[in-house]
PDB file of N, CA and C in Angstrom:
ATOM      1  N   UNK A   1       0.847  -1.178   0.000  1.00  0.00           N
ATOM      2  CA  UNK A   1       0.000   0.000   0.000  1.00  0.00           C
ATOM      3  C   UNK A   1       0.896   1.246   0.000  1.00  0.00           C
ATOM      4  N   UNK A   2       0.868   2.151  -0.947  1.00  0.00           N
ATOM      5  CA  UNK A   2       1.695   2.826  -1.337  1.00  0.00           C
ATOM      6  C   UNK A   2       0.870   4.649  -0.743  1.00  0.00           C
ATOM      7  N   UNK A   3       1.822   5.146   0.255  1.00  0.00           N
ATOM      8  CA  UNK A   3       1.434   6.750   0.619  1.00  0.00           C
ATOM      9  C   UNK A   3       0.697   7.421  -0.246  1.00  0.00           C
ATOM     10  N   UNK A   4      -0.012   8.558  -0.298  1.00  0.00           N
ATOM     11  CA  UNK A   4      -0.544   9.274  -1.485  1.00  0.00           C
ATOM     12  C   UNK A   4       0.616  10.393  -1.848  1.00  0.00           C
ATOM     13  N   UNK A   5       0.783  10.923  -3.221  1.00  0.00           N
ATOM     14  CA  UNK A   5       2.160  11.638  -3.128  1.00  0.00           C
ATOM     15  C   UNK A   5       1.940  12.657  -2.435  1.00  0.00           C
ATOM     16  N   UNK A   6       0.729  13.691  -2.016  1.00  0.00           N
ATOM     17  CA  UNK A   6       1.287  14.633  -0.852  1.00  0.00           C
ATOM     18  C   UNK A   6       1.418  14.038   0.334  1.00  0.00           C
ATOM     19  N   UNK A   7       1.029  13.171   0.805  1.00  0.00           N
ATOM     20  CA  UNK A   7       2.062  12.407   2.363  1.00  0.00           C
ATOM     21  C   UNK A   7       3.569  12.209   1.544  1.00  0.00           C
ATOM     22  N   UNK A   8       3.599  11.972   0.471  1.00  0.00           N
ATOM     23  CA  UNK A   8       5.350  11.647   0.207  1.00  0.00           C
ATOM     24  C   UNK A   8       6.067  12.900   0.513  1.00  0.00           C
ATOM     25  N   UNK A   9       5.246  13.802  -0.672  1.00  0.00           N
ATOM     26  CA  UNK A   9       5.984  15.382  -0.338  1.00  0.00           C
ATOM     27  C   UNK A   9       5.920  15.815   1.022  1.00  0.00           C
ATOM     28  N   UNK A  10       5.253  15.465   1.877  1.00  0.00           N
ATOM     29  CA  UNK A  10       5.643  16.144   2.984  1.00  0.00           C
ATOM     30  C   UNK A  10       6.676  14.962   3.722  1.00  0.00           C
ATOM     31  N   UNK A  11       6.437  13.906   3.853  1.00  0.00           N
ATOM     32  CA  UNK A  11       7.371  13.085   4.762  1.00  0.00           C
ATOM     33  C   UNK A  11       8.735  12.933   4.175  1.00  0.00           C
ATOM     34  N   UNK A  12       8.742  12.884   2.923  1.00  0.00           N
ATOM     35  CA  UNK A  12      10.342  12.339   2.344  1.00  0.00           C
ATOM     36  C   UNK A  12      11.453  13.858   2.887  1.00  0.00           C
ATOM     37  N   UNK A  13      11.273  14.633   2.793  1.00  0.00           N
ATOM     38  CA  UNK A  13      12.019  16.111   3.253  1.00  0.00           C
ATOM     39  C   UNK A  13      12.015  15.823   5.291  1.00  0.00           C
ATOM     40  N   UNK A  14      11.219  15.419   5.375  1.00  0.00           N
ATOM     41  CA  UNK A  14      11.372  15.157   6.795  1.00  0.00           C
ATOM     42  C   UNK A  14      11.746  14.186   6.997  1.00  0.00           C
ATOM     43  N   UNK A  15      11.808  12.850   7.015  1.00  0.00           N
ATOM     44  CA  UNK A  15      12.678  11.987   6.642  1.00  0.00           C
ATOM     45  C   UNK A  15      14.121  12.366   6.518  1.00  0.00           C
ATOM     46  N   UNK A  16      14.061  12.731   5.555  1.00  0.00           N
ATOM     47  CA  UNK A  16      15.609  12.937   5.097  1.00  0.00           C
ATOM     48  C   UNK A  16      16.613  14.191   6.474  1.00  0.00           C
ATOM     49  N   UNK A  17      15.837  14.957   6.545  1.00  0.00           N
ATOM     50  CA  UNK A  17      16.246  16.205   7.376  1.00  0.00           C
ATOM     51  C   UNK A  17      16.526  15.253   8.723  1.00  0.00           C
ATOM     52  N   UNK A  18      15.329  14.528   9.728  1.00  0.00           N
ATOM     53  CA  UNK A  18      15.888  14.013  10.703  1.00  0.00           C
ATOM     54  C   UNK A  18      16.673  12.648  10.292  1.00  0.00           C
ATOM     55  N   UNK A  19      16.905  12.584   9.170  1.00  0.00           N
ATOM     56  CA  UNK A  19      18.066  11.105   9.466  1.00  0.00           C
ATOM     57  C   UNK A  19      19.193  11.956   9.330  1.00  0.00           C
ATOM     58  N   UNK A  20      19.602  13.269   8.613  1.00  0.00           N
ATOM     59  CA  UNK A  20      20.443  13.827   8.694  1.00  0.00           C
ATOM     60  C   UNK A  20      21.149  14.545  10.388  1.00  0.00           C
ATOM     61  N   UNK A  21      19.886  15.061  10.600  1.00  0.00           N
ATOM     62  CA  UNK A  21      20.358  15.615  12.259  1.00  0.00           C
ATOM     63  C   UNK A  21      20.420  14.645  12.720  1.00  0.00           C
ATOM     64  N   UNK A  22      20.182  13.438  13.152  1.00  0.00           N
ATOM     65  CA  UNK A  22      20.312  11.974  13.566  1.00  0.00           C
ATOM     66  C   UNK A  22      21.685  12.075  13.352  1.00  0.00           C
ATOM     67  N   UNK A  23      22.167  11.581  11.902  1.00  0.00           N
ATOM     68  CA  UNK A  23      23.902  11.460  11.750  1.00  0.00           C
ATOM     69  C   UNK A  23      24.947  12.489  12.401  1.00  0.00           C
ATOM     70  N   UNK A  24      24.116  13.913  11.987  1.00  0.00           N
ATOM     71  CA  UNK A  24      25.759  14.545  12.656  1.00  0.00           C
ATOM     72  C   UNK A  24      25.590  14.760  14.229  1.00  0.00           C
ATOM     73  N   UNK A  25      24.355  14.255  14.846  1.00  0.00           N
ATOM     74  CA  UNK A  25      24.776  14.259  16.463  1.00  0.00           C
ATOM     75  C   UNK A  25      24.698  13.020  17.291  1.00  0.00           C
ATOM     76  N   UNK A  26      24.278  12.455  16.965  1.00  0.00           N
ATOM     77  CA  UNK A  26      24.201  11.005  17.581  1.00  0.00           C
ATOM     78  C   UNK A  26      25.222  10.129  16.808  1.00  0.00           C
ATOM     79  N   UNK A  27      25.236   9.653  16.161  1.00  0.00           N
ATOM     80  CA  UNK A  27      26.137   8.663  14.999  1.00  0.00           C
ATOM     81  C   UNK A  27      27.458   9.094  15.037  1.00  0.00           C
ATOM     82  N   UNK A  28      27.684   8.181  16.078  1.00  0.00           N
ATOM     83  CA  UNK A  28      29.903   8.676  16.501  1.00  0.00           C
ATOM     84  C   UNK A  28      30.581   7.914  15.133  1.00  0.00           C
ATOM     85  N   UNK A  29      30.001   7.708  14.149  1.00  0.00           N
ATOM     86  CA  UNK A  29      30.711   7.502  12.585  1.00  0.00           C
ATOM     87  C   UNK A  29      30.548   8.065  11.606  1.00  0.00           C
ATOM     88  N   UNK A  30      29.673   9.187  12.173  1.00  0.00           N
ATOM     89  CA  UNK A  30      29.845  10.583  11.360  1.00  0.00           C
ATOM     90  C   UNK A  30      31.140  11.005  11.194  1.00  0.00           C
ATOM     91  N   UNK A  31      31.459  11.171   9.904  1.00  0.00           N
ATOM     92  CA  UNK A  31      32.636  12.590   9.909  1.00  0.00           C
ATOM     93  C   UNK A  31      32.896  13.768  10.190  1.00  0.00           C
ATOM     94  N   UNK A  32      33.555  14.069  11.169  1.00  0.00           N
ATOM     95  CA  UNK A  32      33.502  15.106  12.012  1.00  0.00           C
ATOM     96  C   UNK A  32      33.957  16.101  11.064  1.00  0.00           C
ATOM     97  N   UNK A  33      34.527  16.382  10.173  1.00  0.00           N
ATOM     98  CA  UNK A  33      34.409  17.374   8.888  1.00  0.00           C
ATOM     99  C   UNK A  33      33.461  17.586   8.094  1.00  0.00           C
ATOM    100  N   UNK A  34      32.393  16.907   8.285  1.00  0.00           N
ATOM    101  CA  UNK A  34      31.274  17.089   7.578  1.00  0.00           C
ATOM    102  C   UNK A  34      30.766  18.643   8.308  1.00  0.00           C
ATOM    103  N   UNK A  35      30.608  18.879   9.459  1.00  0.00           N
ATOM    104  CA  UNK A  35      29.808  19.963  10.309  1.00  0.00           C
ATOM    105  C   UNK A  35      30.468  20.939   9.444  1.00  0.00           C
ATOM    106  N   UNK A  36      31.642  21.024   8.988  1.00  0.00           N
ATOM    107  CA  UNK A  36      31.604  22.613   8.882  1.00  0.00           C
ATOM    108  C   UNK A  36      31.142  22.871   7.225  1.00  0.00           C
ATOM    109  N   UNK A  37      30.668  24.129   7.335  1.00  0.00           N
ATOM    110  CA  UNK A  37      30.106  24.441   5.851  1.00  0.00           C
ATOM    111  C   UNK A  37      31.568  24.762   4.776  1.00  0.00           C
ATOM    112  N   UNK A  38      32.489  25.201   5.386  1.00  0.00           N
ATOM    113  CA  UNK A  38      33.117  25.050   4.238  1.00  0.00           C
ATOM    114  C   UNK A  38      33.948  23.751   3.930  1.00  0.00           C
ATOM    115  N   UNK A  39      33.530  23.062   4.084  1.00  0.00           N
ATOM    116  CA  UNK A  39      33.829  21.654   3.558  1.00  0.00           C
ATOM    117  C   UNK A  39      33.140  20.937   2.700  1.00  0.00           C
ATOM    118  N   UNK A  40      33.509  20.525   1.548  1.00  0.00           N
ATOM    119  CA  UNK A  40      33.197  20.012   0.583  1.00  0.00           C
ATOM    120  C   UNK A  40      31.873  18.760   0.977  1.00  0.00           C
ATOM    121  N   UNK A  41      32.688  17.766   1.696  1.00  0.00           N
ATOM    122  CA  UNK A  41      31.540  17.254   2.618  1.00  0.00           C
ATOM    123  C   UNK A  41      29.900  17.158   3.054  1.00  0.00           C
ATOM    124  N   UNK A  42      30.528  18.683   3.922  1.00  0.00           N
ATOM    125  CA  UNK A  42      29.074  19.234   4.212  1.00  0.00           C
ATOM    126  C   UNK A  42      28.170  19.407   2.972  1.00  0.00           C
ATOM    127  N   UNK A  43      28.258  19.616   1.720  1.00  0.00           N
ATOM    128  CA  UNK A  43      27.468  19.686   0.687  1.00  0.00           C
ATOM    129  C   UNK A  43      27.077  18.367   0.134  1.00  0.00           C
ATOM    130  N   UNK A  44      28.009  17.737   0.070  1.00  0.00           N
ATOM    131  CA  UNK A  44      27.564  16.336  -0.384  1.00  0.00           C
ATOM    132  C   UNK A  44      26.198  15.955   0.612  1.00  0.00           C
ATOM    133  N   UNK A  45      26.502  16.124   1.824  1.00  0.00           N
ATOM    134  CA  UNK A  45      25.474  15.521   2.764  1.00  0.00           C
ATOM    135  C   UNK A  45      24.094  16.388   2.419  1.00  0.00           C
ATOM    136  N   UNK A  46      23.997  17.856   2.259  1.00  0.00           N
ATOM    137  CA  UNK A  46      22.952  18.853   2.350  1.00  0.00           C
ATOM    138  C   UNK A  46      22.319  18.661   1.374  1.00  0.00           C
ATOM    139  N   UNK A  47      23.126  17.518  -0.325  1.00  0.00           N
ATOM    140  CA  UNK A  47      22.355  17.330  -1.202  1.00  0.00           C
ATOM    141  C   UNK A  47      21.297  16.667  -1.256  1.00  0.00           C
ATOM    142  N   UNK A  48      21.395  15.588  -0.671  1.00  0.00           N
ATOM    143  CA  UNK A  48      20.223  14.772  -0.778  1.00  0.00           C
ATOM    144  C   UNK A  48      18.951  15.712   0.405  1.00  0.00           C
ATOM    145  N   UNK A  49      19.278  16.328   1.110  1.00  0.00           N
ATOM    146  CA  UNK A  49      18.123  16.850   1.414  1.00  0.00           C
ATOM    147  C   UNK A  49      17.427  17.866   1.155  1.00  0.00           C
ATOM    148  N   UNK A  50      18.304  18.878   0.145  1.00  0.00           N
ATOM    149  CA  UNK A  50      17.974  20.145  -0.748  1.00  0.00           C
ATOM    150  C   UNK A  50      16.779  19.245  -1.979  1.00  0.00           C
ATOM    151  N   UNK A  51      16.927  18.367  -2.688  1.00  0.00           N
ATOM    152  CA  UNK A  51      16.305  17.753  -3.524  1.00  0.00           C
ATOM    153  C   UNK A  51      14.956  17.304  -3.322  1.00  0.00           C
ATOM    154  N   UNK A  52      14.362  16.461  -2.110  1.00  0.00           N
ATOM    155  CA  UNK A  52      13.376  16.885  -1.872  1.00  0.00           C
ATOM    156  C   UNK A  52      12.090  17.830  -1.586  1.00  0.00           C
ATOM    157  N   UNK A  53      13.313  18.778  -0.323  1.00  0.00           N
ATOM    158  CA  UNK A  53      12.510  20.100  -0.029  1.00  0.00           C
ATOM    159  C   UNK A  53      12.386  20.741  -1.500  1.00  0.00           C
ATOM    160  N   UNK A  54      12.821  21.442  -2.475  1.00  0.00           N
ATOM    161  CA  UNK A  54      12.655  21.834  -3.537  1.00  0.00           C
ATOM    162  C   UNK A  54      11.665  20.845  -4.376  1.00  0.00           C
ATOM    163  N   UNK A  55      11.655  19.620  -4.603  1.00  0.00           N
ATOM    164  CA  UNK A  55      10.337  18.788  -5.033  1.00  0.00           C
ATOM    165  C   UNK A  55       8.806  19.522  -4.007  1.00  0.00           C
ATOM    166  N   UNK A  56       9.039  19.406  -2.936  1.00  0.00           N
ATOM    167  CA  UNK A  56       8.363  19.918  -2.501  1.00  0.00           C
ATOM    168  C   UNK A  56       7.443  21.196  -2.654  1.00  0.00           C
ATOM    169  N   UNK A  57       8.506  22.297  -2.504  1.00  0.00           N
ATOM    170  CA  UNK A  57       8.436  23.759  -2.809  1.00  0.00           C
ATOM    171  C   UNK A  57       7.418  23.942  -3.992  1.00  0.00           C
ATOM    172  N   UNK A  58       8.221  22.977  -4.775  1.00  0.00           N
ATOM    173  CA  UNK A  58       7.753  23.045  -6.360  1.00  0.00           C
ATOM    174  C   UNK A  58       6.110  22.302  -7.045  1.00  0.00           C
ATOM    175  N   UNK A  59       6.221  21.598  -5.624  1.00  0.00           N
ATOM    176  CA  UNK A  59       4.886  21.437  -5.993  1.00  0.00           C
ATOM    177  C   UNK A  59       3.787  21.728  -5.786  1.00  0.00           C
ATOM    178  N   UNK A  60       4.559  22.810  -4.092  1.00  0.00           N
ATOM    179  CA  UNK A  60       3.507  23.928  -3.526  1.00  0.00           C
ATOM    180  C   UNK A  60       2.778  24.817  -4.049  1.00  0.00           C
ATOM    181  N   UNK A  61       3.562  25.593  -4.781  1.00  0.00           N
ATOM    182  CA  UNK A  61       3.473  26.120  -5.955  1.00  0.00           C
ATOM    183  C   UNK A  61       2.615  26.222  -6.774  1.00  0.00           C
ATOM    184  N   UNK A  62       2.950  25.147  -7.324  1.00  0.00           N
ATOM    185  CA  UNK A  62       1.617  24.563  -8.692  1.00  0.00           C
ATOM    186  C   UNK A  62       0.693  24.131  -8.094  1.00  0.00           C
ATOM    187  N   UNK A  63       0.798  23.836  -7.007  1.00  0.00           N
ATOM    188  CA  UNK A  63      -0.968  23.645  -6.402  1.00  0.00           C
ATOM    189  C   UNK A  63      -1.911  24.738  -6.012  1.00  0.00           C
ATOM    190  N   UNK A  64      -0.798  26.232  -5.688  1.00  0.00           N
ATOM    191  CA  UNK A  64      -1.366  27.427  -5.386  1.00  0.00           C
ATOM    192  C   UNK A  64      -1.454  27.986  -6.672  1.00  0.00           C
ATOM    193  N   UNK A  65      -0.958  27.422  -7.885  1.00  0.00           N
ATOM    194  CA  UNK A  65      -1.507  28.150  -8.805  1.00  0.00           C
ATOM    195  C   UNK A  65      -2.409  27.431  -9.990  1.00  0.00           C
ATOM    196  N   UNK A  66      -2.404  26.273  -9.680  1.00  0.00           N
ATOM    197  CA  UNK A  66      -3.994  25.253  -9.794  1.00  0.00           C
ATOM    198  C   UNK A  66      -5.222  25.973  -9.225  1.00  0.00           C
ATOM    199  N   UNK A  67      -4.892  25.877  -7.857  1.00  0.00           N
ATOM    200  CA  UNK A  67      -5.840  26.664  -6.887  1.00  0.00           C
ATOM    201  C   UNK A  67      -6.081  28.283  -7.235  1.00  0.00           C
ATOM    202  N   UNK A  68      -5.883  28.716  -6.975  1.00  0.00           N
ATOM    203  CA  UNK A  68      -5.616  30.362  -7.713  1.00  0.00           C
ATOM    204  C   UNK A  68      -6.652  30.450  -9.366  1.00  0.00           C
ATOM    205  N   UNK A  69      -6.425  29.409 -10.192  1.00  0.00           N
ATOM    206  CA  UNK A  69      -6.788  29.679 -11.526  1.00  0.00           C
ATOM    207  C   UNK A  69      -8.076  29.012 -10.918  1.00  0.00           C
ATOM    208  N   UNK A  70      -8.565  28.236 -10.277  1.00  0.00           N
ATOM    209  CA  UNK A  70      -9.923  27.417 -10.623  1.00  0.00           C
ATOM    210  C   UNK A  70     -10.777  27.924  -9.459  1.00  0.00           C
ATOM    211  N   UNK A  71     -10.662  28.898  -9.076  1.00  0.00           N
ATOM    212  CA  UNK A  71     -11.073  29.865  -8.180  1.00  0.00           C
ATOM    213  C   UNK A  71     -11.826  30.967  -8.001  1.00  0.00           C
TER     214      UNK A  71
END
């Protein structure tokens, strides 16, 4: 039984965000160079969770302007 995609859009960005804060404070096999922003690192990690939230954003969007036109 498969979520409906707005439970996806909202859970997959949250998901992703607390498995991330999960890793860099709890998880002593985190790389401790990951925390700082100017480290190459730190971006690799921020990618996978920039990609959702922006799926997201993007589909906020077009639903306010679905909504908006049929209005």
């Amino acid at each position: 039984l498969l979520p409906s995609l707005p439970t996806l859009t909202v859970l997959l960005p949250l998901l992703s965000l607390a498995g991330l804060f999960y890793s860099a404070s709890v998880d002593e096999t985190f790389p401790q160079g990951c925390t700082s922003t100017s480290s190459l690192c730190f971006y690799s990690l921020l990618l996978p969770v920039t990609v959702p939230v922006y799926v997201f954003f993007h589909l906020w969007t077009w639903m306010g302007i679905k909504l908006f036109r049929h209005n």
